[in-house]
Protein backbone atom coordinates (compact mmCIF):
# COMPACT_ATOMS: atom_id res chain seq x y z
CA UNK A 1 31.51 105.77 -52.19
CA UNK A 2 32.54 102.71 -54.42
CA UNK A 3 29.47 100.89 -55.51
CA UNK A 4 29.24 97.26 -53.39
CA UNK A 5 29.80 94.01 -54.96
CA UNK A 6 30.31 90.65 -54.44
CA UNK A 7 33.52 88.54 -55.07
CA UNK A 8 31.38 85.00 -55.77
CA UNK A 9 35.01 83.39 -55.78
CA UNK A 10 36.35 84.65 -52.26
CA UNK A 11 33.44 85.36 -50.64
CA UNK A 12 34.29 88.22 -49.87
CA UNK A 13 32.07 91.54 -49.46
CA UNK A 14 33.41 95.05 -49.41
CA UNK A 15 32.51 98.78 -50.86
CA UNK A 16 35.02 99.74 -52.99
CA UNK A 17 38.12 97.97 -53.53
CA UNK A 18 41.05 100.34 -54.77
CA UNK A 19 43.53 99.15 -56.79
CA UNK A 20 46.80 100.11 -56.05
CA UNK A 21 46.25 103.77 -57.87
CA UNK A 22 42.93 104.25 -56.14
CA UNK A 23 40.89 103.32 -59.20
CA UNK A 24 37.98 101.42 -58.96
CA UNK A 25 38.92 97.63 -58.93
CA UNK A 26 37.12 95.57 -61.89
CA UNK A 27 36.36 92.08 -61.58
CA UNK A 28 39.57 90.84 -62.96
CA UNK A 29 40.86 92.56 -60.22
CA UNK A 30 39.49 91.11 -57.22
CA UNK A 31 40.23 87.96 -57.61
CA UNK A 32 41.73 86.51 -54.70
CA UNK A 33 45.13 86.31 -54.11
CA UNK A 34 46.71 83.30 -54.49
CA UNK A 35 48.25 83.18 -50.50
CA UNK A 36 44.45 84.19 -49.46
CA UNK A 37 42.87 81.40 -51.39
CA UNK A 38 45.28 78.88 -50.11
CA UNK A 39 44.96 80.22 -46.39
CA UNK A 40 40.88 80.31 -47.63
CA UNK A 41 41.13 76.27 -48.72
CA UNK A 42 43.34 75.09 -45.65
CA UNK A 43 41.00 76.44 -43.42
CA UNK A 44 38.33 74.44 -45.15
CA UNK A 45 40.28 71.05 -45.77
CA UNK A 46 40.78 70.72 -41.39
CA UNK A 47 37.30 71.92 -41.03
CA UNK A 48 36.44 68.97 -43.44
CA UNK A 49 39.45 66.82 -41.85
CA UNK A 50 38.01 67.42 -38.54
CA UNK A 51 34.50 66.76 -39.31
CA UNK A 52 36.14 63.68 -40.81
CA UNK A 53 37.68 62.72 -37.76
CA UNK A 54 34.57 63.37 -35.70
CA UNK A 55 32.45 61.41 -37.93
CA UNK A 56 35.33 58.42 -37.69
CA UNK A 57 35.29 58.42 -34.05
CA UNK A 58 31.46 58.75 -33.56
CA UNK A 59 31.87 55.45 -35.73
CA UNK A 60 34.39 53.83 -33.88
CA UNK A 61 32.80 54.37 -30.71
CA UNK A 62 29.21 52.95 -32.10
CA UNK A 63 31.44 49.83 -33.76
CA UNK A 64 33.14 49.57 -30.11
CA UNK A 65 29.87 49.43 -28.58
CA UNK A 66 28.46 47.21 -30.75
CA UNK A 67 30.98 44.88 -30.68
CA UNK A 68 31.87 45.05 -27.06
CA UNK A 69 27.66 44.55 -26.43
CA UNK A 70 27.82 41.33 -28.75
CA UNK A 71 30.49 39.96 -26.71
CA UNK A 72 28.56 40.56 -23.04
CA UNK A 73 25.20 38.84 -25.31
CA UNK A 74 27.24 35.75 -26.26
CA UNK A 75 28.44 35.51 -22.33
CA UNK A 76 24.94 36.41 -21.32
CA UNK A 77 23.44 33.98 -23.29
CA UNK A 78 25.00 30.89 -21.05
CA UNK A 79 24.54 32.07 -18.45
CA UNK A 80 20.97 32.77 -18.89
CA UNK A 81 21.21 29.33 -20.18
CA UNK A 82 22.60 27.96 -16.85
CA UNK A 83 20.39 30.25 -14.33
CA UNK A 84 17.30 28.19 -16.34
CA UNK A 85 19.00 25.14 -16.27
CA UNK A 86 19.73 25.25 -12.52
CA UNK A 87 16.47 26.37 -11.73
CA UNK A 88 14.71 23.10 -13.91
CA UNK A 89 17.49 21.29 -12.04
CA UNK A 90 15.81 22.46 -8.68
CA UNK A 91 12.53 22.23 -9.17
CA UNK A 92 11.02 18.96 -7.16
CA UNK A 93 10.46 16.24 -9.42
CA UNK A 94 6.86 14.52 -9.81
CA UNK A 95 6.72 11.21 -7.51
CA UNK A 96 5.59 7.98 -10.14
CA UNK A 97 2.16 7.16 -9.72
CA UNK A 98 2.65 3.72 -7.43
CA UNK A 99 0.91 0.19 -8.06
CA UNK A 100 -1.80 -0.04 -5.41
CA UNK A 101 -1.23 -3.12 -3.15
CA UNK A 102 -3.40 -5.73 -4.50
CA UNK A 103 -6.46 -5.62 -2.20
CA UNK A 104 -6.24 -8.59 0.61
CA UNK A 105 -7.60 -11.34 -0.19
CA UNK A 106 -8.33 -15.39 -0.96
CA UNK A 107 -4.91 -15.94 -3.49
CA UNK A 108 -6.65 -19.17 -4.46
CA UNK A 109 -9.44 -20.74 -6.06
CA UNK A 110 -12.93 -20.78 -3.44
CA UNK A 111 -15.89 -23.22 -2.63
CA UNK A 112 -18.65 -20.65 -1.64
CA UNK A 113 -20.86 -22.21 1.34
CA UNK A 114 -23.45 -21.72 3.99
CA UNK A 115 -21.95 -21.70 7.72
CA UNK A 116 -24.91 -24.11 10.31
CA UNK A 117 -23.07 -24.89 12.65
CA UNK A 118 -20.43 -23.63 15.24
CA UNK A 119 -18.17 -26.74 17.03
CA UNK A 120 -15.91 -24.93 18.70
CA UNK A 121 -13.87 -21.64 18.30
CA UNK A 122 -11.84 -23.77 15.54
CA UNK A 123 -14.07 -26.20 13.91
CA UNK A 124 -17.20 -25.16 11.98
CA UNK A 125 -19.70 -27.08 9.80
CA UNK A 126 -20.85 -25.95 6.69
CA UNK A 127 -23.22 -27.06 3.63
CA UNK A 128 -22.07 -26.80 -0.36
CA UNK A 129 -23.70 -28.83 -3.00
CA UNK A 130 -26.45 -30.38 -0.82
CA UNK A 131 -24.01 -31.76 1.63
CA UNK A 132 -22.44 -30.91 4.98
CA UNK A 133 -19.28 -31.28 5.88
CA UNK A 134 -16.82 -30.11 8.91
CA UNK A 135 -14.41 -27.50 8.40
CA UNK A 136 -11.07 -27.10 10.70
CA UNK A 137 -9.35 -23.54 10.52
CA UNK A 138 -5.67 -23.61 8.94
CA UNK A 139 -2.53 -21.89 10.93
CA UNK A 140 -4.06 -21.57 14.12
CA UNK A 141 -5.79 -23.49 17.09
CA UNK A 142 -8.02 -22.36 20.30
CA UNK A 143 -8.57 -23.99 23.42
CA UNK A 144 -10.46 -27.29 24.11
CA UNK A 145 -14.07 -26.86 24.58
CA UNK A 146 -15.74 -30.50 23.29
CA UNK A 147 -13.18 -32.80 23.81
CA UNK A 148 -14.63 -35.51 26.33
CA UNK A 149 -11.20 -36.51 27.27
CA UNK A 150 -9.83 -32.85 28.47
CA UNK A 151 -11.78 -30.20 30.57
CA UNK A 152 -12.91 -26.76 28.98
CA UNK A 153 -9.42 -25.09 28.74
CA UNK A 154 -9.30 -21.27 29.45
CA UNK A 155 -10.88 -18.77 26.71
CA UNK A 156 -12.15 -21.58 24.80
CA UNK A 157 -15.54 -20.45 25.58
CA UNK A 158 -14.65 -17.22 24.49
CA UNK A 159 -13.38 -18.61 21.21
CA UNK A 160 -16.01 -20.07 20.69
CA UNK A 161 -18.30 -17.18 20.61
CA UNK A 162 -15.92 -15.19 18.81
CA UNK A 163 -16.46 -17.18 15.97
CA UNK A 164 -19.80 -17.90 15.74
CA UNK A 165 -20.38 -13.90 16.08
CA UNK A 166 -17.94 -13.97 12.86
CA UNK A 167 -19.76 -16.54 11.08
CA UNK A 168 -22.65 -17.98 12.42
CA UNK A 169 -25.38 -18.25 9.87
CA UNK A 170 -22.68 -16.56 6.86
CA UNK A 171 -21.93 -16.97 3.56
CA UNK A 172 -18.13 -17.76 3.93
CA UNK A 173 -15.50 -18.47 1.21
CA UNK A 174 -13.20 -21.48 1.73
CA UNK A 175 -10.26 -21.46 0.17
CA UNK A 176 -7.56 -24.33 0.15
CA UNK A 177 -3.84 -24.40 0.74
CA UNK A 178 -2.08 -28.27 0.07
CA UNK A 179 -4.13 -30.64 2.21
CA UNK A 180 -7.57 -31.82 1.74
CA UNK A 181 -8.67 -33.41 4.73
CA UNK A 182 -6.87 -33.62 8.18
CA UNK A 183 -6.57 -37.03 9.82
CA UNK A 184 -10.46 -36.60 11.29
CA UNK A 185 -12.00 -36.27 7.77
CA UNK A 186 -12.59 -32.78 8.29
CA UNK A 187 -11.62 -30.36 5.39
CA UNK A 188 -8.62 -28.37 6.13
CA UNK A 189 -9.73 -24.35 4.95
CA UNK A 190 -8.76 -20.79 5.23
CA UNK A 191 -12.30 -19.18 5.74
CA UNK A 192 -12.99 -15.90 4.28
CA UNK A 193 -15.79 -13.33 5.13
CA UNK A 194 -16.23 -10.23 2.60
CA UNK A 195 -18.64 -7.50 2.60
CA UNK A 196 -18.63 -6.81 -1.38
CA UNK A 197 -15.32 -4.31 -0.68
CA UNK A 198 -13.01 -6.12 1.48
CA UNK A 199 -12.20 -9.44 2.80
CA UNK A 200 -11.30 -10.79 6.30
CA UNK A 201 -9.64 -14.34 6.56
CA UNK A 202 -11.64 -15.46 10.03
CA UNK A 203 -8.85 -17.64 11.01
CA UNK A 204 -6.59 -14.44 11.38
CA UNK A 205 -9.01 -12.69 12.82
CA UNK A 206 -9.22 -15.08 15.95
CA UNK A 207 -5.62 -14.51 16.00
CA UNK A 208 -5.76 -11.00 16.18
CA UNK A 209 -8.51 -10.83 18.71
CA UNK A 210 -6.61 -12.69 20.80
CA UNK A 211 -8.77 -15.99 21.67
CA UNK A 212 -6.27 -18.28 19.35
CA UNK A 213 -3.17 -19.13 18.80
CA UNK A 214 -1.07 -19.69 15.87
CA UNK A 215 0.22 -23.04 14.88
CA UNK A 216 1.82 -24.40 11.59
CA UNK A 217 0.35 -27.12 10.18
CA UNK A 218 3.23 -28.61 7.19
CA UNK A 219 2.86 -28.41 4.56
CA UNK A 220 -0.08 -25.56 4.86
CA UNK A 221 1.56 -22.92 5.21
CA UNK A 222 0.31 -20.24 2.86
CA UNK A 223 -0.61 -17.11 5.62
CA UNK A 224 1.58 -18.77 8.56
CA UNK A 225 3.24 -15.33 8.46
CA UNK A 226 0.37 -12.88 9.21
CA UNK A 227 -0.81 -15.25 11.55
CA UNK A 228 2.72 -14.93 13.43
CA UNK A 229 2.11 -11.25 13.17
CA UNK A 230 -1.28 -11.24 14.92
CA UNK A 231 -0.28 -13.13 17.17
CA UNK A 232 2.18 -10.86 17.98
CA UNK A 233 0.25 -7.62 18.06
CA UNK A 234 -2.36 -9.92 20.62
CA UNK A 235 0.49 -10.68 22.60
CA UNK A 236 1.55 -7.03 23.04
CA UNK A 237 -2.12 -5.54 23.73
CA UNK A 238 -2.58 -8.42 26.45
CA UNK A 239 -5.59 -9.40 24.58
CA UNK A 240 -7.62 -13.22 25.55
CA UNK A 241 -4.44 -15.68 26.26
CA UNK A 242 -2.01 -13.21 26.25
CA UNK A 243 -3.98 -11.19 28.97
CA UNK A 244 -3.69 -11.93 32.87
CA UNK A 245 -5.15 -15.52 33.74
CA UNK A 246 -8.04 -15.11 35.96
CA UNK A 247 -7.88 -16.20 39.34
CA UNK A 248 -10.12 -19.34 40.30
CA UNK A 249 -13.21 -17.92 42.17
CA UNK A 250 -13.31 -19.06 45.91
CA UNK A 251 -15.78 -21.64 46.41
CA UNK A 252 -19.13 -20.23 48.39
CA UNK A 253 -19.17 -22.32 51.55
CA UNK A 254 -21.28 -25.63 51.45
CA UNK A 255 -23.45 -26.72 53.66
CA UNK A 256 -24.22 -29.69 54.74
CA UNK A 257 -26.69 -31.19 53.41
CA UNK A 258 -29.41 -33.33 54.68
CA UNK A 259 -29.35 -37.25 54.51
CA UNK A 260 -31.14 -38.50 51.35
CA UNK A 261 -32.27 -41.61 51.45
CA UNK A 262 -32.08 -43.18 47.33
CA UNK A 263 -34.27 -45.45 47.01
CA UNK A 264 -33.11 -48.87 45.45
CA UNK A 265 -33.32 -48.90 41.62
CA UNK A 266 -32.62 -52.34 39.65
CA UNK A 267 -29.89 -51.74 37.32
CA UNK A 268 -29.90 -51.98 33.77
CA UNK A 269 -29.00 -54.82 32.06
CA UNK A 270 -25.66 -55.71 31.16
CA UNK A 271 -25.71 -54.47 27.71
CA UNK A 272 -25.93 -57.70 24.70
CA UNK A 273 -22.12 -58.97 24.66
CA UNK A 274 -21.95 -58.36 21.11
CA UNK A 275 -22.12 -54.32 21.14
CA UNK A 276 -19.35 -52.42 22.46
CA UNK A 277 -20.74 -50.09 25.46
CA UNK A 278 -19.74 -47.11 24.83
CA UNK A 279 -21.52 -46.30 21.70
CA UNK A 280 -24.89 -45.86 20.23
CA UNK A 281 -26.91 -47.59 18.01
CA UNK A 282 -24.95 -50.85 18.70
CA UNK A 283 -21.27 -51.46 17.17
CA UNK A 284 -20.08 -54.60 17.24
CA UNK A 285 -17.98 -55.43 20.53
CA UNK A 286 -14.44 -56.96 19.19
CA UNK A 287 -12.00 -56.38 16.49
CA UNK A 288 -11.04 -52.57 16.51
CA UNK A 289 -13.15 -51.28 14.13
CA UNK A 290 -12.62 -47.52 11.92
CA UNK A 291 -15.50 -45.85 10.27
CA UNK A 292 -14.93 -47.08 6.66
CA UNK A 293 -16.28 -50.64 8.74
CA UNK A 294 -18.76 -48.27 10.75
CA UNK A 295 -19.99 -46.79 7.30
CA UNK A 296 -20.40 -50.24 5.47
CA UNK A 297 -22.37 -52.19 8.09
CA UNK A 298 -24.91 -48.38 7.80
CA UNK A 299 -24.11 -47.49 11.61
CA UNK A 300 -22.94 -44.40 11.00
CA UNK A 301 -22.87 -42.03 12.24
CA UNK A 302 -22.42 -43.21 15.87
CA UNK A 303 -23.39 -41.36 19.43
CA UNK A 304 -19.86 -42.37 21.31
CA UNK A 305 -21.23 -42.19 24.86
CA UNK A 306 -18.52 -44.07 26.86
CA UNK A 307 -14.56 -44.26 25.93
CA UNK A 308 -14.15 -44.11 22.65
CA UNK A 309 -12.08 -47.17 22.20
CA UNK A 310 -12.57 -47.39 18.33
CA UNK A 311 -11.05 -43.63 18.23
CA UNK A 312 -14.22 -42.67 15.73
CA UNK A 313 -14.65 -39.10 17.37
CA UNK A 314 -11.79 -37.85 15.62
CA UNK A 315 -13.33 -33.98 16.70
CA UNK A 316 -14.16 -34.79 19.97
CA UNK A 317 -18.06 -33.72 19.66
CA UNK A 318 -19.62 -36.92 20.98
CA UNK A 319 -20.54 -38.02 17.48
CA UNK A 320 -18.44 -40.64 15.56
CA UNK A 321 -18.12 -41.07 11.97
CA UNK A 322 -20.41 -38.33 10.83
């Protein structure tokens, strides 16, 4: 048996290889011929080729990847964009924070004063700076109740004692609108009530409840509008004068009564011919005479107990010239 060896440039391993007359080949021998060696080398060059290849594809298909993923990223990028934007888009947006209403109240400068007496469900008197004086609602008017010349009209009772449960006694606020004074001397006032937290103007509140009536008064004119309102709202409850007018209660029978015999009584004396009858202390009985004259001769003020010829009960309360 040939000994073994190792052909380090063909790779080649074999026992003996003869040459062509059986002798033992040497090492200069064995090389590899040159058709095996180029057969050897081919082999190798497409085994590197097609690694190659491989290698270029695996490549290709990682730059494909990439670059086909960076194109969906740069479309997925609006879009994301938009989804966000059409969802802020969507969401409800805050209300502003409103202005309260200015709380309801006197718009104008007030005279704070002491309420002591109730006239009617109109008129009141009040005292400020050590004085009295007569106050007559603004924008509205109730039924007759003191006026000498007219019977006691429908609710004006009831007006009446709607606003002295309003204001008898009270601290009220009065607050002017263009006039001072109406053509009685009495000051012309929106009254206000208030509790510390809210105000109520009285002379829409005896609108509301029904037992007056508004009525303009040129040029004071500041709340005609609410009063208008109230009225309204009155109107549609059927509350006071907008309610069903009571029937007149049927008369209880009379009977007759027994003869009375009056004794005879001297009259009076035909008052002195210089004071007019029909008021009291004595006023002059002649020229027509206003309560500037009343005031400067010190009458006032004057009890008119008869027609009031000199027209000084401008409130019809039985007292002239107060």
């Amino acid at each position: 048996m040939g000994a073994f060896r190792f052909c380090t440039g063909c790779q080649l391993d074999f026992d003996t290889l003869g040459t062509p007359g059986g002798a033992p080949a040497t090492l200069a021998t064995v090389a590899a011929p040159p058709s095996l060696s180029r057969s050897r080398f081919s082999r190798r060059g497409l085994l590197v080729a097609g690694l190659a290849v491989v290698v270029g594809l695996a490549a290709l298909g990682s730059i494909d990847k990439t670059d086909t993923g960076s194109p969906t990223s740069a479309v997925a990028t609006p879009t994301a964009t938009a989804r966000i934007v059409a969802v802020a888009t969507a969401t409800p947006t805050a209300k502003p924070t409103l202005t309260p209403e200015p709380t309801f109240g006197p718009i104008g400068q007030t005279t704070e004063a002491t309420v002591v007496r109730i006239t009617d469900g109109d008129t009141i008197v009040v005292a400020y700076g050590g004085k009295d004086y007569k106050v007559r609602y603004i924008g509205m008017d109730t039924p007759e109740t003191v006026d000498p010349s007219s019977p006691i009209q429908w609710m004006g009772p009831q007006a009446t004692a709607a606003n002295a449960a309003l204001v008898a006694g009270k601290t009220v606020f009065l607050e002017k609108d263009v006039s001072e004074v109406d053509r009685y001397d009495r000051l012309l006032r929106y009254v206000w009530l208030t509790d510390g937290a809210a105000w109520t103007l009285v002379n829409l509140e005896l609108v509301r409840q029904g037992v007056a009536s508004a009525k303009s008064y040129p040029p004071d004119t500041k709340y005609d509008a609410l009063y208008l309102v109230a009225e309204g709202e009155a109107h549609r409850s059927a509350l006071g004068l907008w309610g069903a007018t009571p029937a007149p209660p049927t008369p209880a029978p009379t009977p007759t009564p027994e003869p009375v015999i009056v004794p005879f009584v001297e009259p009076d004396p035909e008052p002195a011919a210089d004071c007019h009858p029909s008021y009291d202390p004595c006023v002059p009985d002649g020229p027509d005479l206003d309560c500037p004259d009343i005031r400067a001769m010190g009458l006032a003020p004057v009890d008119v107990i008869g027609p009031d010829e000199y027209r000084l009960d401008g409130d019809h309360d039985g007292q002239g010239c107060e």
